[in-house]
Protein backbone atom coordinates (compact mmCIF):
# COMPACT_ATOMS: atom_id res chain seq x y z
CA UNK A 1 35.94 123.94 111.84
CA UNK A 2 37.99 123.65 114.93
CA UNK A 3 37.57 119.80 116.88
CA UNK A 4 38.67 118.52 120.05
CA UNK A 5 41.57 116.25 119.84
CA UNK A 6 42.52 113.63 122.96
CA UNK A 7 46.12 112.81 122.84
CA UNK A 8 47.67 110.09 125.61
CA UNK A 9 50.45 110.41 126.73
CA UNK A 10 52.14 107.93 129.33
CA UNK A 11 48.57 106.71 130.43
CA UNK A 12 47.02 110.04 130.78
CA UNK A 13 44.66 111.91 128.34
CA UNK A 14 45.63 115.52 127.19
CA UNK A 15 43.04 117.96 125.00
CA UNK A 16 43.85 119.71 121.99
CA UNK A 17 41.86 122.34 120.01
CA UNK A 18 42.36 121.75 117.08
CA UNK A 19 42.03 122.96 113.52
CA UNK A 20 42.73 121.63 109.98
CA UNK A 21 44.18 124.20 107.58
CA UNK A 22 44.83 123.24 103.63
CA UNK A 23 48.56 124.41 102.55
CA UNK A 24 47.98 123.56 99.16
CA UNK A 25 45.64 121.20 96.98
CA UNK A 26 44.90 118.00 99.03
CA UNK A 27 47.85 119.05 101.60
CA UNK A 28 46.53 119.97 105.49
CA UNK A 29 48.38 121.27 108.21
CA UNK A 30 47.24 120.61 112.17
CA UNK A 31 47.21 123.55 114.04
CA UNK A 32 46.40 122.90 117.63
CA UNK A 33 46.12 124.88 120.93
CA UNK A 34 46.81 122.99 124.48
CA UNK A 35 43.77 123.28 126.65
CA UNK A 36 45.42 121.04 129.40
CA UNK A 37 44.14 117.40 131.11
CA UNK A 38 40.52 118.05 131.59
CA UNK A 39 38.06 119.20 128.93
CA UNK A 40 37.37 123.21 128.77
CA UNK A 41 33.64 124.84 129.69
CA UNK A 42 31.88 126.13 126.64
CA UNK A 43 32.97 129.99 127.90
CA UNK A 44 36.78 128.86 127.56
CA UNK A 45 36.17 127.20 124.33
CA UNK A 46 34.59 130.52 122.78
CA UNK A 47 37.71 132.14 123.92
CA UNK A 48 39.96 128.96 122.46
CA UNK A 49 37.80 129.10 119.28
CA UNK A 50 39.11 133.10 118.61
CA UNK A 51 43.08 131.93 119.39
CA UNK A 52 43.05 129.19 116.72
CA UNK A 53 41.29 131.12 114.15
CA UNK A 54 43.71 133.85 114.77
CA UNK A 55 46.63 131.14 115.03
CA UNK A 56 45.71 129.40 111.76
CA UNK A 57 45.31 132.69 109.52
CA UNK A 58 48.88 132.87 108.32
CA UNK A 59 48.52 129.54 106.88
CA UNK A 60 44.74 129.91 105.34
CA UNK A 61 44.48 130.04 101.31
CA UNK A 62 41.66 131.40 99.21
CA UNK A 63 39.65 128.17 98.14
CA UNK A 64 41.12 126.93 95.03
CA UNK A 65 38.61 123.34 94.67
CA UNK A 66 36.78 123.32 91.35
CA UNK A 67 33.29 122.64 93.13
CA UNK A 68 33.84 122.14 97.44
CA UNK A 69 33.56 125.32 99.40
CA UNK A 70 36.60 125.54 101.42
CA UNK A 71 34.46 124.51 104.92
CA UNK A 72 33.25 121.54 103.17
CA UNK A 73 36.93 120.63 102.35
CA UNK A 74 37.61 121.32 106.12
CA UNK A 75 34.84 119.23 107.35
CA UNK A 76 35.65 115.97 105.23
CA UNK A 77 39.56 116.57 106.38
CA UNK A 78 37.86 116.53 109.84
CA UNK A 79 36.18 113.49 109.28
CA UNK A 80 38.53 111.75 107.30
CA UNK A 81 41.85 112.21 110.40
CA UNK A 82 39.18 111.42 112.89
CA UNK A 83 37.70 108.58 111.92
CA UNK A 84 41.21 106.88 110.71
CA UNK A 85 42.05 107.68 114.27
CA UNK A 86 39.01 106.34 115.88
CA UNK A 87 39.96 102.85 113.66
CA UNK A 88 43.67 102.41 114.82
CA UNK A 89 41.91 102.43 118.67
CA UNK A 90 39.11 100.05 118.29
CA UNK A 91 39.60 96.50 118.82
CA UNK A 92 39.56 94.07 115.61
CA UNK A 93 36.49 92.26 116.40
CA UNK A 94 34.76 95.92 116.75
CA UNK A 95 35.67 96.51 113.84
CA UNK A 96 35.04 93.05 111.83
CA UNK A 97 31.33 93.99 112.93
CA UNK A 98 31.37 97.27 112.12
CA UNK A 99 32.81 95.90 108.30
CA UNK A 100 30.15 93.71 108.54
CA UNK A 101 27.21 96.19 109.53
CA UNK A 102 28.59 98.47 106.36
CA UNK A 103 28.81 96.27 104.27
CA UNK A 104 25.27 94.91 105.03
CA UNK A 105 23.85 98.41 104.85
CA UNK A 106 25.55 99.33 101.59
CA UNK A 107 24.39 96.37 99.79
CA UNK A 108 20.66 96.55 101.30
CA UNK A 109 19.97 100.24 100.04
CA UNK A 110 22.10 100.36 96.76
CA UNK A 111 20.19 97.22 95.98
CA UNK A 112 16.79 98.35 97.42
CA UNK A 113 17.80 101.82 95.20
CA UNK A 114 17.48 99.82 92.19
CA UNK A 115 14.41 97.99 93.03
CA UNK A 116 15.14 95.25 94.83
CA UNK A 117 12.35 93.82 97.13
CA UNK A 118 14.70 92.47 100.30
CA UNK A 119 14.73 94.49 103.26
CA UNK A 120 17.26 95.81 105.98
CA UNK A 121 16.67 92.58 108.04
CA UNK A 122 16.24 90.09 105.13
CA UNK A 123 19.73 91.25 103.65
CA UNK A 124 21.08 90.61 107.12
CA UNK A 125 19.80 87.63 107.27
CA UNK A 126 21.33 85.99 104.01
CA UNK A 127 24.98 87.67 104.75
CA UNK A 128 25.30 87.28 108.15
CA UNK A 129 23.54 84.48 109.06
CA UNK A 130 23.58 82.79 105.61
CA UNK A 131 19.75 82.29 106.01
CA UNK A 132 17.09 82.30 102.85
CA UNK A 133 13.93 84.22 104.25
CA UNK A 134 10.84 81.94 103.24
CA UNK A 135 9.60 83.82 99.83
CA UNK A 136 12.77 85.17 98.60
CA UNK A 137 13.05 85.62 94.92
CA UNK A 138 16.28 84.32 93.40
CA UNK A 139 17.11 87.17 91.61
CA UNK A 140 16.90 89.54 94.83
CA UNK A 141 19.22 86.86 97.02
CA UNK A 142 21.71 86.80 94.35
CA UNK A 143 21.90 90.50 94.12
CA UNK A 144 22.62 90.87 97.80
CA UNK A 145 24.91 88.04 97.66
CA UNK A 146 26.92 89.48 94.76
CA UNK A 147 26.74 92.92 96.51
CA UNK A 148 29.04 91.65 99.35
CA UNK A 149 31.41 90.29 96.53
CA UNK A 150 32.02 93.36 95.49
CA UNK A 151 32.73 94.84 98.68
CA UNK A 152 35.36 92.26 99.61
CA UNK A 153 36.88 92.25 95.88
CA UNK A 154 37.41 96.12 95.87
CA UNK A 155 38.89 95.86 99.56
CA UNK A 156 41.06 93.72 98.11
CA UNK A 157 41.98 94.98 94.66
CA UNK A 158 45.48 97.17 94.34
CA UNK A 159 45.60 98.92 90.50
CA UNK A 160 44.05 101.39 89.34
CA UNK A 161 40.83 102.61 87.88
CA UNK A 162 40.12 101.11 83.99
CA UNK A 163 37.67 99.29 81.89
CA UNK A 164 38.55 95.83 82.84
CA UNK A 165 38.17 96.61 87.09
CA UNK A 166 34.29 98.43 85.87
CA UNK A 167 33.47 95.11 83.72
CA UNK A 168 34.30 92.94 86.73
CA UNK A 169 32.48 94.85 89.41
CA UNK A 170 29.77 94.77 86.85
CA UNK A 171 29.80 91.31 86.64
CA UNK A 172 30.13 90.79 90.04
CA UNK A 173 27.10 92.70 90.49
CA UNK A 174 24.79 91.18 87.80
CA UNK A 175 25.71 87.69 88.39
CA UNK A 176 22.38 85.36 88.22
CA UNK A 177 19.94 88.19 87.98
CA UNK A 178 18.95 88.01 84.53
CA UNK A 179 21.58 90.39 82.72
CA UNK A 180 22.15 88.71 79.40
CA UNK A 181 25.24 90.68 78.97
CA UNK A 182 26.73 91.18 82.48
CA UNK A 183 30.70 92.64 82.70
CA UNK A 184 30.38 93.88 79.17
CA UNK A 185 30.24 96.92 77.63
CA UNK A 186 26.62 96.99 75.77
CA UNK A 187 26.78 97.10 72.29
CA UNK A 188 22.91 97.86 71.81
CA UNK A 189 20.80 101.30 73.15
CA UNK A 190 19.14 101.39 76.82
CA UNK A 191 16.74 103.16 78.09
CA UNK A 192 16.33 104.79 81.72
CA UNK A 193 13.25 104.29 83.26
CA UNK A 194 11.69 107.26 84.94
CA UNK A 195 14.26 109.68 83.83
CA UNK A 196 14.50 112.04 81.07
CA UNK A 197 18.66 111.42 80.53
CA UNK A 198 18.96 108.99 77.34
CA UNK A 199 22.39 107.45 77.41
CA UNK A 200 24.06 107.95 74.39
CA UNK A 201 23.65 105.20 71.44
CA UNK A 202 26.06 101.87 71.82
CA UNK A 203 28.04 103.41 68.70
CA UNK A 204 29.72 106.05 70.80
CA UNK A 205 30.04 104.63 74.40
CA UNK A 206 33.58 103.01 73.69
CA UNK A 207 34.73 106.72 72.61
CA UNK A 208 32.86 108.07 76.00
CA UNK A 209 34.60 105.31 78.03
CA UNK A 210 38.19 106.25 76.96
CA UNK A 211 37.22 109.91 77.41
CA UNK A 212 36.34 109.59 80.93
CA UNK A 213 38.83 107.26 81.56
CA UNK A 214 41.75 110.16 80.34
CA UNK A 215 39.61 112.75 82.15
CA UNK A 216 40.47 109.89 84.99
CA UNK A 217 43.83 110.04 84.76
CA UNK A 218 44.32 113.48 84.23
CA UNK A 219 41.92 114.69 87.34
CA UNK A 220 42.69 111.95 90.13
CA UNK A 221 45.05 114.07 91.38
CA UNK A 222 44.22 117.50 91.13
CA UNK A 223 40.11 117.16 92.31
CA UNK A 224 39.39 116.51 95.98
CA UNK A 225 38.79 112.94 96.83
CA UNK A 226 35.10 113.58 97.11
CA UNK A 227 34.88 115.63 93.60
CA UNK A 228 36.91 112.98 92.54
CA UNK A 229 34.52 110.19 93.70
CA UNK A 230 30.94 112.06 92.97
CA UNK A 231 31.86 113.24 89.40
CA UNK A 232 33.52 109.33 88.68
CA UNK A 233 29.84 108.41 89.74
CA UNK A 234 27.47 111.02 87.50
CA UNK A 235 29.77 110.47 84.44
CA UNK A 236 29.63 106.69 84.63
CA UNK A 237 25.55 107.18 85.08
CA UNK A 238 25.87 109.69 82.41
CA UNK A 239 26.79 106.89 79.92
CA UNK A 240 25.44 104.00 80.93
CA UNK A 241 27.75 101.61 79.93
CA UNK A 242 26.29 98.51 80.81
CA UNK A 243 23.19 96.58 80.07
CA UNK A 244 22.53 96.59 83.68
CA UNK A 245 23.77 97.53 87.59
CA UNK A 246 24.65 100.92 86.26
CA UNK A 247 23.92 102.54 89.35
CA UNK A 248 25.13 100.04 91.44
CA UNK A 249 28.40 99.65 89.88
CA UNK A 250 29.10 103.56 90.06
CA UNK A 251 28.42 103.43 93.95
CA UNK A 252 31.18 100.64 94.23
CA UNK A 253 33.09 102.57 92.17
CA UNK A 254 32.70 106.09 94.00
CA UNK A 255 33.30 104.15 97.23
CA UNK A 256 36.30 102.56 95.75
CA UNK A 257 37.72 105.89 95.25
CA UNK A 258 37.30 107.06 98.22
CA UNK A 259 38.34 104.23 100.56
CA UNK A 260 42.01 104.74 98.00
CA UNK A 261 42.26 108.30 99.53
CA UNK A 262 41.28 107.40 103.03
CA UNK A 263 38.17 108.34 103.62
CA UNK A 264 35.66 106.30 104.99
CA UNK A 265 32.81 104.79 102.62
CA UNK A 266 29.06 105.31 103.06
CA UNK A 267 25.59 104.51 101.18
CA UNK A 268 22.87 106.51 99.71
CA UNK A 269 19.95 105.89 102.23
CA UNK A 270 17.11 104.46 100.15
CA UNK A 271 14.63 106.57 101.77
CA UNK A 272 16.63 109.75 99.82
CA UNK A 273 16.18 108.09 96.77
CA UNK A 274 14.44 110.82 95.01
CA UNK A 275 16.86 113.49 96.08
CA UNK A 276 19.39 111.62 94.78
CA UNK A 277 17.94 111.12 91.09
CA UNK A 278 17.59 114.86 91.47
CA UNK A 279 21.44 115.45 92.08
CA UNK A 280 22.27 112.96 89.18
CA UNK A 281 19.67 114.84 87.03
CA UNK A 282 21.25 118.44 87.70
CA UNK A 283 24.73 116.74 87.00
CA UNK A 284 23.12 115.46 83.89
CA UNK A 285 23.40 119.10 83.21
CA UNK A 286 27.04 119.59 83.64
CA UNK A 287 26.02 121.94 87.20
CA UNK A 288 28.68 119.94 88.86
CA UNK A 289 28.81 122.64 91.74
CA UNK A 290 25.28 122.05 93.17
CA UNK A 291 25.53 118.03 92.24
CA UNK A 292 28.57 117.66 94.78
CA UNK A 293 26.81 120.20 97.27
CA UNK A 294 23.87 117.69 97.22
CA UNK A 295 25.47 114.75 97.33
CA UNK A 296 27.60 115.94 100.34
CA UNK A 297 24.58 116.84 101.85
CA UNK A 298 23.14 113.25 101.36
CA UNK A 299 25.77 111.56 103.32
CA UNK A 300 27.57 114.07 105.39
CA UNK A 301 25.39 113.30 108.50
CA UNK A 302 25.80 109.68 107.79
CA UNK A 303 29.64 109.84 107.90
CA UNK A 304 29.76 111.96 111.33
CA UNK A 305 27.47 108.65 112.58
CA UNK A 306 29.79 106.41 112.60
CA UNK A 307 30.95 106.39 115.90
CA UNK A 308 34.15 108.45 116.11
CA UNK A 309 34.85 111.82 117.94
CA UNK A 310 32.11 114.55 117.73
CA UNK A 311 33.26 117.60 116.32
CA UNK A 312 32.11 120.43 118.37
């Protein structure tokens, strides 16, 4: 999908049409047309769109992702340059607040996911403003509170995906809401309520957890950053590791991937809530394919939202 670029140049804005063309796995090459100092009419860019698809052929590979079509690929590579580009111009306070706004939002529906009773505003309230809303319980405040922690510790945190970084997030995220056993791998059967997936028996989730950690290693750099991040999340669902915050551990977790490769984070809206048990149900399944598809379709208009250039 071919974008609009603005270059400046000694004070003075230039255009680019430009394209993003994979070389190899993970591995993208610019190509770009000069359209001049003033944006072209939608006639020139239909002739501009032909040029670059003709210009870009000789470097164009048959899709060799395990589950992303190929324009998927090219739309998150979109995405991904643009808004990285769109950060390095922004001043710092615009983006503090836009950290802040994110990180408010993530917390609010990955709590609200799980059932937690705060809303948008309410969550606002206790991490911006540091205000209790009159009839809070204790549990939900803590949950939002701990939800920011985990933001800010992942932000933070340098090594590399393992048991010990999943056991803190999980503690993080269970802190003073009743988990008996938060940060631990359960030793005792769970349940899932409202699903037909039954995690398998505390017996074999050690063996599952060093499985999908070497799967880990052996994958993190030959799956795209968002197969990557979206199969890390149904497989740590898939065996429910912990007596509770599951789900919201393997959204910090999927985010934590992809913030590594440099693309930008983003929440499951709460209102999609039953699509997305749907897409973790069909990659209950093993359909990986159609899980990702989903799951890029969940978020993908949420991610062109955030305020950098519009792809045309």
């Amino acid at each position: 999908m071919a974008y609009i670029e603005t270059i400046k140049r000694n004070k003075k804005e230039y255009y680019y049409l430009t394209k993003n063309v994979r070389l190899i796995l993970n591995k993208w090459k610019k190509v770009r047309i000069f359209l001049g100092g003033k944006k072209p009419s939608q006639e020139e860019l239909k002739k501009y769109a032909k040029e670059i698809e003709d210009k870009s052929k000789p470097f164009l590979k048959a899709s060799n992702y395990a589950y992303l079509s190929e324009r998927d690929a090219e739309t998150l590579q979109d995405l991904k340059e643009s808004y990285s580009t769109w950060l390095k111009q922004i001043p710092k306070s615009v983006k503090e607040k836009l950290n802040e706004d994110f990180v408010i939002r993530f917390t609010y529906h990955s709590n609200a996911i799980e059932g937690n009773r705060l809303t948008l505003r309410q969550t606002a309230l206790i991490l911006k403003d540091k205000v209790i809303p009159s009839g809070v319980r204790a549990e939900d405040y803590n949950e939002a509170i701990n939800g920011k922690e985990c933001l800010d510790y992942i932000k933070l945190y340098k090594g590399e995906l393992n048991t010990k970084l999943l056991e803190k997030i999980n503690g993080i995220l269970t802190k003073n809401t009743g988990a008996v056993y938060g940060g631990r791998i359960r030793f005792f059967n769970v349940q899932i309520q409202g699903s037909t997936h039954v995690p398998p028996p505390h017996t074999e989730v050690k063996k599952h957890m060093l499985n999908f950690l070497k799967w880990y290693s052996a994958n993190k750099n030959k799956l795209h950053p968002f197969e990557l991040a979206a199969l890390i999340h149904a497989k740590l669902t898939w065996i429910h590791p912990f007596e509770d915050g599951n789900g919201r551990t393997s959204r910090t977790i999927m985010n934590f991937i992809l913030m590594k490769k440099g693309f930008p984070m983003f929440f499951i809206p709460f209102e999609k809530r039953e699509e997305y048990y749907q897409s973790l149900d069909i990659a209950d399944k093993g359909e990986y394919k159609e899980y990702i598809s989903k799951m890029l379709q969940l978020i993908i208009d949420q991610i062109r939202s955030y305020g950098h250039n519009k792809k045309e």
